[in-house]
C-alpha atoms as a PDB file:
ATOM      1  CA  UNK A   1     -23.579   9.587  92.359  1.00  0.00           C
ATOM      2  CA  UNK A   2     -25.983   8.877  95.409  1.00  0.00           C
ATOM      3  CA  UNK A   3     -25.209   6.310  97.929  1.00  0.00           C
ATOM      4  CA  UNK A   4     -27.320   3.291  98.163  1.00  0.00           C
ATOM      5  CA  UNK A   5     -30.264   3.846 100.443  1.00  0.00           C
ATOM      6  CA  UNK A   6     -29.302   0.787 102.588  1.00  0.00           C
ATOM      7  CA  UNK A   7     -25.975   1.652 102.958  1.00  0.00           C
ATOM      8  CA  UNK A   8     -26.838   5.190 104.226  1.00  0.00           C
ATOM      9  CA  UNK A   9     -29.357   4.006 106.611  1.00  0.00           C
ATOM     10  CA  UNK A  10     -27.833   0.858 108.056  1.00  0.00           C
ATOM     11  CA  UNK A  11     -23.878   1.404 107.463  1.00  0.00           C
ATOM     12  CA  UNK A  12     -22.474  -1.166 109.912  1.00  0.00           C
ATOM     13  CA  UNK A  13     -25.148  -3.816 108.657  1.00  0.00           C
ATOM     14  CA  UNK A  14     -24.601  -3.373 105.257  1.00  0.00           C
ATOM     15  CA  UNK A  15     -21.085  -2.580 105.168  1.00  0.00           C
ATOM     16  CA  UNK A  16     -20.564  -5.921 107.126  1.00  0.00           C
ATOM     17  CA  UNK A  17     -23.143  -7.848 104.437  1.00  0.00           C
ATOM     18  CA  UNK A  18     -22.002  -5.978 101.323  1.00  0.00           C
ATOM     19  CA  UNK A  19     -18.018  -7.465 102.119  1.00  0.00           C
ATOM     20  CA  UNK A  20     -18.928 -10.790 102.815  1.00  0.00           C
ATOM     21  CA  UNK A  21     -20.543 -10.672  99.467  1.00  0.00           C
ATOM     22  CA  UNK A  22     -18.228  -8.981  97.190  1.00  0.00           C
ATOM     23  CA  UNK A  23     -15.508 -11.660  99.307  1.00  0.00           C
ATOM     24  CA  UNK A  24     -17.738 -14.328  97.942  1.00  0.00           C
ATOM     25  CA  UNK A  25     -17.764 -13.328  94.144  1.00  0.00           C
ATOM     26  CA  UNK A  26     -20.746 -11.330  93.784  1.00  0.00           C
ATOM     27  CA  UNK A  27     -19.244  -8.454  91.592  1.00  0.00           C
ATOM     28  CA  UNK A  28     -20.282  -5.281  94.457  1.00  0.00           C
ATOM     29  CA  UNK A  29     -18.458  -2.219  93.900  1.00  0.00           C
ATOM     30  CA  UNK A  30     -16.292  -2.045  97.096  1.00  0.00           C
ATOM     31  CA  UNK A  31     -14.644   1.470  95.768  1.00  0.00           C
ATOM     32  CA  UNK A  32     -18.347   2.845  96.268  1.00  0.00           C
ATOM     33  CA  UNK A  33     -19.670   1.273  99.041  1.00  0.00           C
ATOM     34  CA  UNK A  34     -16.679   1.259 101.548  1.00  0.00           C
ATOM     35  CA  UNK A  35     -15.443   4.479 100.329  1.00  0.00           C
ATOM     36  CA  UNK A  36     -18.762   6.088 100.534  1.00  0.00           C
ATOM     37  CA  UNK A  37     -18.754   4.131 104.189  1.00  0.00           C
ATOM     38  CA  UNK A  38     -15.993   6.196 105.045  1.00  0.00           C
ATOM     39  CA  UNK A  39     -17.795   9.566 103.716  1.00  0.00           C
ATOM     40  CA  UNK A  40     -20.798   8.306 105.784  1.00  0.00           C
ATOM     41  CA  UNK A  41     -17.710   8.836 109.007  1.00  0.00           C
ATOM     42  CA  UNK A  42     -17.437  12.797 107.929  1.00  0.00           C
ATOM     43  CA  UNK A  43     -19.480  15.180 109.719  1.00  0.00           C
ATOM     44  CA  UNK A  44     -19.283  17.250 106.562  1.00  0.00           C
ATOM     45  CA  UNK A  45     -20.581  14.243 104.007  1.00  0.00           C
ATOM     46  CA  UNK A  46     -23.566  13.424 106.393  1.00  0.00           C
ATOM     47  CA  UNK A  47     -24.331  16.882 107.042  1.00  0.00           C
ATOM     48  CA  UNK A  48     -24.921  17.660 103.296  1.00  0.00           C
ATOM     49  CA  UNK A  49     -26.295  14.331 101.972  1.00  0.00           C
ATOM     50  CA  UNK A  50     -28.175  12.467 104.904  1.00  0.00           C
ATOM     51  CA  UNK A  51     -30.062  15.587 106.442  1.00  0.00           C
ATOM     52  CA  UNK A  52     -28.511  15.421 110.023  1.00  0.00           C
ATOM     53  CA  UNK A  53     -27.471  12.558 111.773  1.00  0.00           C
ATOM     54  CA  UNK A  54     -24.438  11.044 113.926  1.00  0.00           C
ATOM     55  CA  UNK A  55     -20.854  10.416 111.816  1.00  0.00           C
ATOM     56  CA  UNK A  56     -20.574   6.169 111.324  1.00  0.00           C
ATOM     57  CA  UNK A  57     -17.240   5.429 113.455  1.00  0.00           C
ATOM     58  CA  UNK A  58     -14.626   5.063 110.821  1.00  0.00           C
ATOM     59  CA  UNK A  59     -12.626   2.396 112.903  1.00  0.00           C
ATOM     60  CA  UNK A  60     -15.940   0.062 113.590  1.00  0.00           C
ATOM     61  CA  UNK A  61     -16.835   0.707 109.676  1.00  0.00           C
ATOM     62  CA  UNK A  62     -13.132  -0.864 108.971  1.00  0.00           C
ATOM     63  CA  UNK A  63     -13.247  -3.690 111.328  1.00  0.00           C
ATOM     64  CA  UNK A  64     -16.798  -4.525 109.871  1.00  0.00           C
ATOM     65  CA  UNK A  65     -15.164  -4.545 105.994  1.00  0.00           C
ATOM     66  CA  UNK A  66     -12.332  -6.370 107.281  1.00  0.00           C
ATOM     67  CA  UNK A  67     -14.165  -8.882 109.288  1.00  0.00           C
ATOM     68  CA  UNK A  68     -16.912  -9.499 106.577  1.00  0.00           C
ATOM     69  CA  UNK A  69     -14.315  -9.803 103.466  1.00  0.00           C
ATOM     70  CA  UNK A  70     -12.503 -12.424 105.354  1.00  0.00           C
ATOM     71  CA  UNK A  71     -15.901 -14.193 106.002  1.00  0.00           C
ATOM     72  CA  UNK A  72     -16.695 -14.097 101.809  1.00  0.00           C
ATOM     73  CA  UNK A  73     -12.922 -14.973 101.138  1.00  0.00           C
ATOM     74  CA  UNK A  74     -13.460 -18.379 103.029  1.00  0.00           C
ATOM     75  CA  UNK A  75     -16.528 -18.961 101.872  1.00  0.00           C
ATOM     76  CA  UNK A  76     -15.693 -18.665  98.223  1.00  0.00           C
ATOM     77  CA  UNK A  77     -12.244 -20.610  99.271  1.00  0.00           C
ATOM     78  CA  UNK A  78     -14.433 -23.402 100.797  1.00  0.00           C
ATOM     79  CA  UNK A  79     -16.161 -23.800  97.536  1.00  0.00           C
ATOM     80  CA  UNK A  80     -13.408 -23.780  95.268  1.00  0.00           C
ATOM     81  CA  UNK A  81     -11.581 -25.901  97.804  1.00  0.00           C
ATOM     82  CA  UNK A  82     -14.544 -28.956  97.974  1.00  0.00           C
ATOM     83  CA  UNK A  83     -15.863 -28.461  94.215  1.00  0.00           C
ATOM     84  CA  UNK A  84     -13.555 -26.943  92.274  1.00  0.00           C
ATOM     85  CA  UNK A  85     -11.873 -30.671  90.929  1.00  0.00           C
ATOM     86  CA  UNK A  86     -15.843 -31.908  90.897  1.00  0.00           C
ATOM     87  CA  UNK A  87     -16.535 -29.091  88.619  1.00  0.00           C
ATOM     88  CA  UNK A  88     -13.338 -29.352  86.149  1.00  0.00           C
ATOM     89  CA  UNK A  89     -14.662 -33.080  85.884  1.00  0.00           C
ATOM     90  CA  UNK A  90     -17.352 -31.947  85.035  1.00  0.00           C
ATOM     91  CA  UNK A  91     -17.043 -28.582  82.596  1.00  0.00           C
ATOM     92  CA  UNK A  92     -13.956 -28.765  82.411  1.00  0.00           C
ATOM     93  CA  UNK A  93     -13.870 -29.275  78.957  1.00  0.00           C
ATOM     94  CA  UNK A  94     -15.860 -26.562  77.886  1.00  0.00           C
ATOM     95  CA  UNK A  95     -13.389 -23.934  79.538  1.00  0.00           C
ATOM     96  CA  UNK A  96     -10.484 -25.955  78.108  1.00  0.00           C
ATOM     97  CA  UNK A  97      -9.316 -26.914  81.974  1.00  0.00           C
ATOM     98  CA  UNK A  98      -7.986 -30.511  82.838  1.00  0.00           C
ATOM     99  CA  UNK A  99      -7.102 -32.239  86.165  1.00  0.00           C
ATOM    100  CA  UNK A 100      -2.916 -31.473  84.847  1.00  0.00           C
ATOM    101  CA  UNK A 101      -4.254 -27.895  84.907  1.00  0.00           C
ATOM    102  CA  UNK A 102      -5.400 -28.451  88.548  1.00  0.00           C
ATOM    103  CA  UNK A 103      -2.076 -30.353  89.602  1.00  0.00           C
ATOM    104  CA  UNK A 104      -0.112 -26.990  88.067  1.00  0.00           C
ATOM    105  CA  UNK A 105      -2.447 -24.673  90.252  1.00  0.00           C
ATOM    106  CA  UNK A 106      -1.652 -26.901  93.350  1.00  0.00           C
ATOM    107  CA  UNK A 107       1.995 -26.593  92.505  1.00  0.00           C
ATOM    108  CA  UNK A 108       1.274 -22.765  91.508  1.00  0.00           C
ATOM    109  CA  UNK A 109      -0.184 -21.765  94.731  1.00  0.00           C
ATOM    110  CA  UNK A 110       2.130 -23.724  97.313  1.00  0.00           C
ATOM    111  CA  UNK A 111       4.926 -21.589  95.473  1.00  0.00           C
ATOM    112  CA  UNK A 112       3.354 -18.106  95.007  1.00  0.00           C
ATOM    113  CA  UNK A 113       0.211 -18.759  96.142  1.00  0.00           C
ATOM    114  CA  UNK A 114       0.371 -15.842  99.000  1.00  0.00           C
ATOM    115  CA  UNK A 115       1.893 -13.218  96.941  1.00  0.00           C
ATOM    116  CA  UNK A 116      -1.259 -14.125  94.376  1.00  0.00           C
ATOM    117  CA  UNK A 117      -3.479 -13.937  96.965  1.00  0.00           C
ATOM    118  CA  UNK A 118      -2.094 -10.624  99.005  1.00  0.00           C
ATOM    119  CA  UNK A 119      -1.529  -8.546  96.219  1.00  0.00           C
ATOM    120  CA  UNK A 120      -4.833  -9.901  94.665  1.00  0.00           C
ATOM    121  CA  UNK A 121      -6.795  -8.440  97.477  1.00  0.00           C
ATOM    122  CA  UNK A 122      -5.956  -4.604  96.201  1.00  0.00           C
ATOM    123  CA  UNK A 123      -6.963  -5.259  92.618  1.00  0.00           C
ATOM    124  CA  UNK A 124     -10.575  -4.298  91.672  1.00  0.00           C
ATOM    125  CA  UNK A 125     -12.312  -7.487  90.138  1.00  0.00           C
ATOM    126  CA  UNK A 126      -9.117  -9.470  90.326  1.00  0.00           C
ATOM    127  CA  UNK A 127      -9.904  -9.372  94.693  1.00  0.00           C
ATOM    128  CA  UNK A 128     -13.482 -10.722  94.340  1.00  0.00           C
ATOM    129  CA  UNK A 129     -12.443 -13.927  92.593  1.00  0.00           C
ATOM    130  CA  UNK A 130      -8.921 -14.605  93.691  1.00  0.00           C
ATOM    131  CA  UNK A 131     -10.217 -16.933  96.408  1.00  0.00           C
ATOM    132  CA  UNK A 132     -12.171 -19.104  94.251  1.00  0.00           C
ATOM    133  CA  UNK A 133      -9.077 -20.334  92.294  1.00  0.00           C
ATOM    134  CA  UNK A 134      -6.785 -20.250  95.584  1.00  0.00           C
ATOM    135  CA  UNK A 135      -9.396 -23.303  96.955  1.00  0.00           C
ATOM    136  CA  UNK A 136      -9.101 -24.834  93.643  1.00  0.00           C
ATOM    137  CA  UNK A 137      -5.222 -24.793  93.823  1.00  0.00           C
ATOM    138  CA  UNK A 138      -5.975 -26.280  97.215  1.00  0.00           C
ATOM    139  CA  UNK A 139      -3.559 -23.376  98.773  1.00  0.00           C
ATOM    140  CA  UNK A 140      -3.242 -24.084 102.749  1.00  0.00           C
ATOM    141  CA  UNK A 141      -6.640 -22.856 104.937  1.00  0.00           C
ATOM    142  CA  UNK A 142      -4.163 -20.797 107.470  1.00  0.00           C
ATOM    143  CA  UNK A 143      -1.890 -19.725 104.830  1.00  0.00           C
ATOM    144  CA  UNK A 144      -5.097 -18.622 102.495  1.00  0.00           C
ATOM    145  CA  UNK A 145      -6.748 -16.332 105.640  1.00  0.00           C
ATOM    146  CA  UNK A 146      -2.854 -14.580 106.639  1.00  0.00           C
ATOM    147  CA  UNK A 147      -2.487 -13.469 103.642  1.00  0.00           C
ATOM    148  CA  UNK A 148      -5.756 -12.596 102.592  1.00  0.00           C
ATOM    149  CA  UNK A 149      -6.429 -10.236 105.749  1.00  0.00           C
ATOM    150  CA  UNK A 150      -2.952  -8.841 105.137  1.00  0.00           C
ATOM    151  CA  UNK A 151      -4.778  -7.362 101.801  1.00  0.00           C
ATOM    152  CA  UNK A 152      -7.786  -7.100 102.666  1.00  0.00           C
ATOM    153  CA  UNK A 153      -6.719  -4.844 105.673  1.00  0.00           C
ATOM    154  CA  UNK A 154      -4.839  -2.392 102.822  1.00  0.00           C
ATOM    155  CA  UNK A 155      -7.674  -2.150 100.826  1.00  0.00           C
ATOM    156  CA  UNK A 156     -10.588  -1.644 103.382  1.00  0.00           C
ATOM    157  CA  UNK A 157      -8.891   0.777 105.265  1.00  0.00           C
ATOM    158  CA  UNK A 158      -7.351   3.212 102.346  1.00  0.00           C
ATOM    159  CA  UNK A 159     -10.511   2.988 100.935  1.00  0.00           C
ATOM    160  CA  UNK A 160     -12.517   3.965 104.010  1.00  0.00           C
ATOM    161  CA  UNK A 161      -9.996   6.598 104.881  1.00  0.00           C
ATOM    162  CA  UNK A 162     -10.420   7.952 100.845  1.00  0.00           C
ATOM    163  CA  UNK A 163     -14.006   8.231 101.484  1.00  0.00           C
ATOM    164  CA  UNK A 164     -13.269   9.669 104.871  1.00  0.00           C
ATOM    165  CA  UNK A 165     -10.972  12.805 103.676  1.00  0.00           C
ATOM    166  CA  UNK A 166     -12.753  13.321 100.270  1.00  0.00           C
ATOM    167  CA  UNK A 167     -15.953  14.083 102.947  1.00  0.00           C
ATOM    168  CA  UNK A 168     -18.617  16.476 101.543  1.00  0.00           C
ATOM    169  CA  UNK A 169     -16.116  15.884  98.134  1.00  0.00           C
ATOM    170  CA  UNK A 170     -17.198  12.189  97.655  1.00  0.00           C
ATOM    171  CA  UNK A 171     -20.063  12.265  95.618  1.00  0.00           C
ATOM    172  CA  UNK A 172     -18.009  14.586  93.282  1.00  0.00           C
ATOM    173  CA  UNK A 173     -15.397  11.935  92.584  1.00  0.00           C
ATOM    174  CA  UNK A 174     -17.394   8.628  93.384  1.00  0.00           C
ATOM    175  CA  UNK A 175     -17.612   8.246  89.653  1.00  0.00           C
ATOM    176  CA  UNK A 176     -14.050   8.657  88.713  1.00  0.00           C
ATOM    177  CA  UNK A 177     -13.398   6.383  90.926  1.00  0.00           C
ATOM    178  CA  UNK A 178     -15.903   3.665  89.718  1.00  0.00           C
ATOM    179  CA  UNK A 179     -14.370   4.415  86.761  1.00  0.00           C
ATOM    180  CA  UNK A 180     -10.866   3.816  87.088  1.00  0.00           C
ATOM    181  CA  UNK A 181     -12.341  -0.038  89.256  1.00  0.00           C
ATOM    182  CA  UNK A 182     -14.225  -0.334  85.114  1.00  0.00           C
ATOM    183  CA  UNK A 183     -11.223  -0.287  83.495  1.00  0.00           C
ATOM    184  CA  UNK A 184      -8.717  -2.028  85.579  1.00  0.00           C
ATOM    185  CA  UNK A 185     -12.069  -4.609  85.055  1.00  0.00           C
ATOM    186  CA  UNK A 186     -11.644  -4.177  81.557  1.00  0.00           C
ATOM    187  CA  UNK A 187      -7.995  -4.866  81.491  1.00  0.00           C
ATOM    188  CA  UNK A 188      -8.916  -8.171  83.470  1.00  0.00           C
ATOM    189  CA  UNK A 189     -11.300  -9.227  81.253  1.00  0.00           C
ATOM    190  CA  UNK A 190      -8.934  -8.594  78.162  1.00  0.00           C
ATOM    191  CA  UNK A 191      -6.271 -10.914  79.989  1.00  0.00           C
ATOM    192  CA  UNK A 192      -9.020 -13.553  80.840  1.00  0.00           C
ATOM    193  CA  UNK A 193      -9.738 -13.609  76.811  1.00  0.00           C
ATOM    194  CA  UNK A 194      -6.656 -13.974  75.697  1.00  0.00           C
ATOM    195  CA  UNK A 195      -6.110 -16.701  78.485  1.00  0.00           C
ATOM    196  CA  UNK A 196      -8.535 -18.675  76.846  1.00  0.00           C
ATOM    197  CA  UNK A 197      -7.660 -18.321  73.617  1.00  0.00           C
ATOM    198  CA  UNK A 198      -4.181 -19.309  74.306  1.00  0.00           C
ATOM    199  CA  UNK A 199      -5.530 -22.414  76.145  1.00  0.00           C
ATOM    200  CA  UNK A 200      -8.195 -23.141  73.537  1.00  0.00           C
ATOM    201  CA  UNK A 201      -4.841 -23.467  71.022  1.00  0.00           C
ATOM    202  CA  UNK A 202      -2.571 -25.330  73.369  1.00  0.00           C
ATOM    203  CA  UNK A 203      -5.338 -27.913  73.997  1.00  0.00           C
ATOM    204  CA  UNK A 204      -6.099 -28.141  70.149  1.00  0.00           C
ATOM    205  CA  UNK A 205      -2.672 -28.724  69.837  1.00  0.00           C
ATOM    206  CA  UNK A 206      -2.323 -31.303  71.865  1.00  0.00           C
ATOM    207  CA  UNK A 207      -5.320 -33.573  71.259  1.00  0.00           C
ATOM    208  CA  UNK A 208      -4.102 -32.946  67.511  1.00  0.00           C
ATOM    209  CA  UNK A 209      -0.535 -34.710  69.194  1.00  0.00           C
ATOM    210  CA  UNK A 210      -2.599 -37.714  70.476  1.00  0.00           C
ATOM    211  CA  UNK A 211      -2.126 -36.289  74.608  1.00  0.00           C
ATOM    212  CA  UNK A 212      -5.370 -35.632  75.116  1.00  0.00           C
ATOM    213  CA  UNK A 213      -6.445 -35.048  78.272  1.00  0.00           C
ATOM    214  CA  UNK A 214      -4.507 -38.795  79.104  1.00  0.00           C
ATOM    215  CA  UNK A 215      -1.425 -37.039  80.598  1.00  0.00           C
ATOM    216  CA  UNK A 216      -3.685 -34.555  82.844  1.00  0.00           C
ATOM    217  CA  UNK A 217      -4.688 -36.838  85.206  1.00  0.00           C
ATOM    218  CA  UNK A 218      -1.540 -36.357  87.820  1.00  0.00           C
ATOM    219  CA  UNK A 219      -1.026 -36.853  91.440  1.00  0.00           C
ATOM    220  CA  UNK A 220      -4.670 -36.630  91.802  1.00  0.00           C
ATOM    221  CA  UNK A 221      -6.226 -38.976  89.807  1.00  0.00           C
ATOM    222  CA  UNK A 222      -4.523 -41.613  91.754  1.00  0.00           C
ATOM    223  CA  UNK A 223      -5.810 -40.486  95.077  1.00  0.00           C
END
């Protein structure tokens, strides 16, 4: 598996870039692209993929991945946070979500919101979208960023250090490891089915019982 051109020839650019838009929920492969950052750090990897060349600086190559998945956290935090109630209003409905669904987020998230949100960070898939639903369950701003760069921290640098030790070695097992992000994806998706289906009964259910959507207006409907 060959590194992207762009991330071989402009590391810090597009390692910085390629966070803030995985952060943001555009589905990037941060296994492959930080990881093969931190090959891009091993005299042996650059040596025997680049043609010559100068080692990246592994610590500047995780402050970069740090810095820029914190950047695409809040961004995709500051949508969910201003649109996300907008948007149920809107289609809502056709993902079976209602505004009692948003009030049990909001009580969700001030409870275990952090733990949601830290562990999140270290889950392929699961750490590109967490912070769209953590602005939705209107989670604190301050409490959102502590505990997203607490994870975010883990998984940048292990990753980057991987990539650093596997070296000359990386290409070998870049796609095992692209692999094992698929099917933890796979598992995700699997859960995210069966979510709906399980909400796509309960909310049958209880339109069938006459609640409707007439009980799901909560706290914030009166605002």
């Amino acid at each position: 598996m060959n590194l992207p051109s762009f991330l071989v020839d402009y590391v810090y650019v597009a390692i910085f870039v390629l966070t803030i838009l995985e952060s943001a929920c555009v589905p990037i492969p941060s296994e492959i692209t930080i990881g093969g950052a931190g090959a891009l750090c091993s005299a042996a990897f650059v040596a025997s993929n680049t043609h010559g060349g100068k080692p990246a600086n592994l610590a500047l190559v995780i402050v970069l991945g740090i810095l820029g998945s914190l950047i695409g956290s809040y961004i995709a935090y500051g949508v969910g946070r201003t649109g996300g109630r907008a948007a149920i209003d809107r289609w809502g409905k056709y993902v079976l979500l209602t505004h009692a669904d948003l009030d049990k987020a909001d009580d969700w998230f001030a409870k275990r919101g952090q733990l949601a949100v830290g562990i999140g960070r270290c889950v392929p898939v699961v750490r590109t979208f967490i912070s769209l639903p953590a602005g939705v369950g209107e989670m604190p701003a301050a409490r959102f960023g502590i505990y997203s760069a607490l994870g975010i921290s883990v998984w940048v640098t292990a990753l980057a250090i991987l990539g650093y030790n596997l070296g000359d070695q990386f290409d070998k097992y870049a796609k095992g490891i692209s692999d094992v992000g698929y099917l933890i994806a796979l598992v995700v998706v699997v859960m995210v089915v069966v979510f709906l289906w399980h909400r796509w009964r309960t909310v049958k259910s209880e339109r069938a019982g006459g609640s409707g959507e007439s009980g799901g207006r909560g706290r914030h409907a009166r605002r």
